[in-house]
C-alpha atoms as a PDB file:
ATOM      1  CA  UNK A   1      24.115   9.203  -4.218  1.00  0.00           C
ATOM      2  CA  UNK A   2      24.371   8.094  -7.829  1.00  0.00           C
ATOM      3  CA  UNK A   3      24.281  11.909 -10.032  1.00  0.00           C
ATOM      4  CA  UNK A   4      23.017   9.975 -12.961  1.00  0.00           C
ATOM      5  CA  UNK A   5      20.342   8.567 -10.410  1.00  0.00           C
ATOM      6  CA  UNK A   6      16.499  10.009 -10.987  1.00  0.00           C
ATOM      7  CA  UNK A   7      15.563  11.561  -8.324  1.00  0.00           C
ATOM      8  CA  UNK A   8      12.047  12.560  -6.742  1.00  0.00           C
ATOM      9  CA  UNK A   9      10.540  15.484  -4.649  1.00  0.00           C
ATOM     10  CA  UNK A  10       8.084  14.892  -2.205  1.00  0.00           C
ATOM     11  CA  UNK A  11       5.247  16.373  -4.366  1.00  0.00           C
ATOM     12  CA  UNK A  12       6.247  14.055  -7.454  1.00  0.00           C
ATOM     13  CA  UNK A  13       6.171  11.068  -5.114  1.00  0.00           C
ATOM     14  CA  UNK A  14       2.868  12.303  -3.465  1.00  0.00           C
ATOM     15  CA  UNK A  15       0.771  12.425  -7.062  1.00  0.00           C
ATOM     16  CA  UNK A  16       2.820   9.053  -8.267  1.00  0.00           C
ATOM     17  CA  UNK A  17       1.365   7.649  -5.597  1.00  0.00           C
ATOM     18  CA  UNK A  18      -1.871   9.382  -4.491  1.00  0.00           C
ATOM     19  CA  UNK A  19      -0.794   9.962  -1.225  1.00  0.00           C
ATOM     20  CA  UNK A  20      -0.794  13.215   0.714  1.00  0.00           C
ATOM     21  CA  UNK A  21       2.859  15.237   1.564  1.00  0.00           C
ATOM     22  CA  UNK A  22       2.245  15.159   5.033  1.00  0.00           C
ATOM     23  CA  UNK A  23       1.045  11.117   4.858  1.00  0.00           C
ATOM     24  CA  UNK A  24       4.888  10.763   2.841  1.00  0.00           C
ATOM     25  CA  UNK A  25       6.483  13.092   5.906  1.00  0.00           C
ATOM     26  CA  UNK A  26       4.594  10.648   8.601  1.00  0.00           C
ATOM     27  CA  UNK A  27       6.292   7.992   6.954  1.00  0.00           C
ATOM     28  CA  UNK A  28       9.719   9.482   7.130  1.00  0.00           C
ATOM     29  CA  UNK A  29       9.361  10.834  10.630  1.00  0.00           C
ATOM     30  CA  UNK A  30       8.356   7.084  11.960  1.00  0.00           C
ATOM     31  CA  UNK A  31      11.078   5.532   9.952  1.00  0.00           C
ATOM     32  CA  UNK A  32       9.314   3.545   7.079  1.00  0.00           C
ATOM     33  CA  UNK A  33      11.278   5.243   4.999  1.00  0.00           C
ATOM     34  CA  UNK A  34      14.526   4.410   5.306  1.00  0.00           C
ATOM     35  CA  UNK A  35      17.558   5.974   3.429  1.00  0.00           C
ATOM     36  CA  UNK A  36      15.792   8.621   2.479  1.00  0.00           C
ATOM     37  CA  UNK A  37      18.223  11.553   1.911  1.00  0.00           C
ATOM     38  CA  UNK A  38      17.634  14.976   2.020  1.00  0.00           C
ATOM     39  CA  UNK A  39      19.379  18.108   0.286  1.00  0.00           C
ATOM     40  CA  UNK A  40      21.722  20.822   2.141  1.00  0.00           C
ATOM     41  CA  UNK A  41      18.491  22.964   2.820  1.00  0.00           C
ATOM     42  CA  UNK A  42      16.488  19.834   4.161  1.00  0.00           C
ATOM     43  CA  UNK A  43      14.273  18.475   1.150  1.00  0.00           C
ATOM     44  CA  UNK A  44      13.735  15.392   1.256  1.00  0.00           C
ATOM     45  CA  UNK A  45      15.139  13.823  -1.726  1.00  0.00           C
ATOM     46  CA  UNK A  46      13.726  10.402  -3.311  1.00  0.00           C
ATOM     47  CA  UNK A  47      15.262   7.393  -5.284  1.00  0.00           C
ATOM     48  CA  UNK A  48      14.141   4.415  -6.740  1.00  0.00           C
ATOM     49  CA  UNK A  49      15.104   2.042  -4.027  1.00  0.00           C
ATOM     50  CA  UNK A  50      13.095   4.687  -1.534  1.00  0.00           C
ATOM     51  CA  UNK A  51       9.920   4.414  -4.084  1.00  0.00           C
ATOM     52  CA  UNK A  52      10.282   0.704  -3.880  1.00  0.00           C
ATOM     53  CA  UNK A  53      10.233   1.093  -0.019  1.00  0.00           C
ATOM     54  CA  UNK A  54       6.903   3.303  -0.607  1.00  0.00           C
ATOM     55  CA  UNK A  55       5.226   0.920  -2.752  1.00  0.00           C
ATOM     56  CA  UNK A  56       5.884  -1.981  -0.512  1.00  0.00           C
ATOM     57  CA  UNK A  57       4.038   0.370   2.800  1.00  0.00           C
ATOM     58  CA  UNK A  58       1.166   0.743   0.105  1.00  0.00           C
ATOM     59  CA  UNK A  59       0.982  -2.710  -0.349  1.00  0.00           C
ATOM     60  CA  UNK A  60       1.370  -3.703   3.091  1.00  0.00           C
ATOM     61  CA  UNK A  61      -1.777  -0.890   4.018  1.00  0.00           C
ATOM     62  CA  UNK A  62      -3.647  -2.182   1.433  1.00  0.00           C
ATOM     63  CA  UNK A  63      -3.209  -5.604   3.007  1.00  0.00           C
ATOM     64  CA  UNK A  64      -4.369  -4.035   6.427  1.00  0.00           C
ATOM     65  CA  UNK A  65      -1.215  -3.746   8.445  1.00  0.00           C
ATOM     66  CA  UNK A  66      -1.256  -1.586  10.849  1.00  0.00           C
ATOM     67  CA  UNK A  67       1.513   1.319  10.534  1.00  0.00           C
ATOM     68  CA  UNK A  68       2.904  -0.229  14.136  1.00  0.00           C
ATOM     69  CA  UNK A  69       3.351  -3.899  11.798  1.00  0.00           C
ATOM     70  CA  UNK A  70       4.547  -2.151   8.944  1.00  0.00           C
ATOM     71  CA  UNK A  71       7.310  -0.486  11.278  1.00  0.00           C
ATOM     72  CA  UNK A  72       8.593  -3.660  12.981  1.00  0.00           C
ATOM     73  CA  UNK A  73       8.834  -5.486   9.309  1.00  0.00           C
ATOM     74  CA  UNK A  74      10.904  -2.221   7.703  1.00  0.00           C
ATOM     75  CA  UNK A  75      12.733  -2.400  10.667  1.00  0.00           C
ATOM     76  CA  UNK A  76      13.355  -6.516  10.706  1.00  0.00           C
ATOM     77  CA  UNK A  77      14.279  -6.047   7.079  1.00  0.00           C
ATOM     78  CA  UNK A  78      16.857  -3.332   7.986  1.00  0.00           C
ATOM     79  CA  UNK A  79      18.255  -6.341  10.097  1.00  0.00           C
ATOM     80  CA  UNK A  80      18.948  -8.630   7.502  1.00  0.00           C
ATOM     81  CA  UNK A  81      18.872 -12.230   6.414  1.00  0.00           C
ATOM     82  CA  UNK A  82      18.549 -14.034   9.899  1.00  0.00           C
ATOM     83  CA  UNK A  83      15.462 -12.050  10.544  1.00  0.00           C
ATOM     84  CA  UNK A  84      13.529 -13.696   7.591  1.00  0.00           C
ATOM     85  CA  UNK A  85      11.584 -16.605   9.349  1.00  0.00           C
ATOM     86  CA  UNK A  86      10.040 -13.480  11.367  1.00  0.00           C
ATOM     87  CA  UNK A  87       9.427 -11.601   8.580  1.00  0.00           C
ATOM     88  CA  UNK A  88       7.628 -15.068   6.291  1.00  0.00           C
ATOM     89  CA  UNK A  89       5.852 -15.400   9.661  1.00  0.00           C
ATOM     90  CA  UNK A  90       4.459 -11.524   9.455  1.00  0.00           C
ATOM     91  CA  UNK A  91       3.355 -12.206   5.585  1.00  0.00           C
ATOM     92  CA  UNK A  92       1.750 -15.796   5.728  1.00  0.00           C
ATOM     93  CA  UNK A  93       0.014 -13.973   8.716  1.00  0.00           C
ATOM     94  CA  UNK A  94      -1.184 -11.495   6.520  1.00  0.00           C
ATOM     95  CA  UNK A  95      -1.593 -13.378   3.480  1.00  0.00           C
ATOM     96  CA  UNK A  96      -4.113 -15.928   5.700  1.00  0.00           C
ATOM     97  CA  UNK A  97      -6.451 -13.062   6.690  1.00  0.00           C
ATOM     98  CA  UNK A  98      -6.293 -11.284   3.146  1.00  0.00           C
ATOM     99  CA  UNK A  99      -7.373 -15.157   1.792  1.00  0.00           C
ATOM    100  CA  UNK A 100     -10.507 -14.873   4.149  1.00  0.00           C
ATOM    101  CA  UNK A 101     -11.181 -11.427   2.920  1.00  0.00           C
ATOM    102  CA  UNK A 102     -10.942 -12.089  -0.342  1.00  0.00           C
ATOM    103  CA  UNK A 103     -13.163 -14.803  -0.061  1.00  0.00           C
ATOM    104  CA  UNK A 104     -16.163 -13.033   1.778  1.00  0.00           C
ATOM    105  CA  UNK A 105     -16.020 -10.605  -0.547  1.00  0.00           C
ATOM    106  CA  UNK A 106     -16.759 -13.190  -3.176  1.00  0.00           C
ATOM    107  CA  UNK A 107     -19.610 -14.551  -1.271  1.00  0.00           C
ATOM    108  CA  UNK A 108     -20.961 -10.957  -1.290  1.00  0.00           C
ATOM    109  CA  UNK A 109     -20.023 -10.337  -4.738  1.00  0.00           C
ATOM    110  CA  UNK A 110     -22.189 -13.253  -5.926  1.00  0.00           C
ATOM    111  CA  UNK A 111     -25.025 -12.260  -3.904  1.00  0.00           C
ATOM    112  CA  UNK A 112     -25.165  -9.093  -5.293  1.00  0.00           C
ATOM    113  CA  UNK A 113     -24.838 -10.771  -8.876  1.00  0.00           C
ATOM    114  CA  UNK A 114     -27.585 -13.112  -8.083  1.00  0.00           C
ATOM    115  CA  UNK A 115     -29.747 -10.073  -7.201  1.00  0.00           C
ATOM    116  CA  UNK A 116     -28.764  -7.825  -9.885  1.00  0.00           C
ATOM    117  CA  UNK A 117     -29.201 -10.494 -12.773  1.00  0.00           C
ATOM    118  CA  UNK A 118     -32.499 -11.110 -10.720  1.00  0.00           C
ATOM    119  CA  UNK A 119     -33.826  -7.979 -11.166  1.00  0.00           C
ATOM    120  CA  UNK A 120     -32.381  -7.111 -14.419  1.00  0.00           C
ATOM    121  CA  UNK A 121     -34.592 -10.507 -15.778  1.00  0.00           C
ATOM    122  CA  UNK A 122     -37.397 -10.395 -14.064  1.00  0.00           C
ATOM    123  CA  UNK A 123     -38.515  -6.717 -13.156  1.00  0.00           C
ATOM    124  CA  UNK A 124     -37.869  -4.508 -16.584  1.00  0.00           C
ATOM    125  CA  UNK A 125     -38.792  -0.944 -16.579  1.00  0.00           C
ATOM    126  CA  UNK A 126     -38.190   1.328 -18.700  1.00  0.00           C
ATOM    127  CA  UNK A 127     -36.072   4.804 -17.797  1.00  0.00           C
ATOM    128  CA  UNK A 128     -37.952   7.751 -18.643  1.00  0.00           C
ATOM    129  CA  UNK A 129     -35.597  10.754 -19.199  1.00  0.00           C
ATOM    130  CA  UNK A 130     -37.590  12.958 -21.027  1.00  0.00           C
END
């Protein structure tokens, strides 16, 4: 490891990231971490290229992977180029169902609108707060 290389402990990483230390250990222990080096008494030690890794399990979550997905892409990654078409495969996958999402939550987010603007037009009151 790079000296001149800014480095991270797992409580730095935890608030960067508002995650828990035992959610960042999970990760480690399963193996979405990979890389991840640890000092001569055992701390785990993060890099850049390990925040990266952490940002792209966030993202991935966020997306609704399951952990189990998110494991067999790190790990088709670690793998290299000629496990790519797997990997597109895994996102258009992913990006297909986060399209639908995204657009029923529209649909609902208009409703609500509709309602709200509704309301807000054609039922004034007046907030008493004394």
């Amino acid at each position: 490891m790079d000296k001149n290389q800014k480095t991270f402990s797992i409580g730095e990483v935890a608030n960067l990231y508002n995650l828990s230390v035992p959610t960042l250990r999970y990760y480690d222990q399963i193996g979405l971490i990979p890389n991840l080096k640890r000092s001569s008494a055992g701390v785990r030690i993060f890099t850049q290229v390990n925040l990266e890794m952490i940002e792209l399990i966030i993202c991935l979550k966020s997306a609704d992977m399951a952990i189990k997905d998110i494991k067999i892409f790190i790990d088709l990654g670690l793998q290299g180029v000629s496990t790519t078409p797997q990997r597109l495969e895994m996102l258009a996958q992913l990006r297909q169902q986060t399209e639908e999402r995204l657009k029923k939550l529209q649909s609902t987010y208009q409703s609500l609108d509709q309602k709200y603007q509704y309301l807000q037009d054609n039922c004034p009151f007046e907030l008493n707060l004394a």
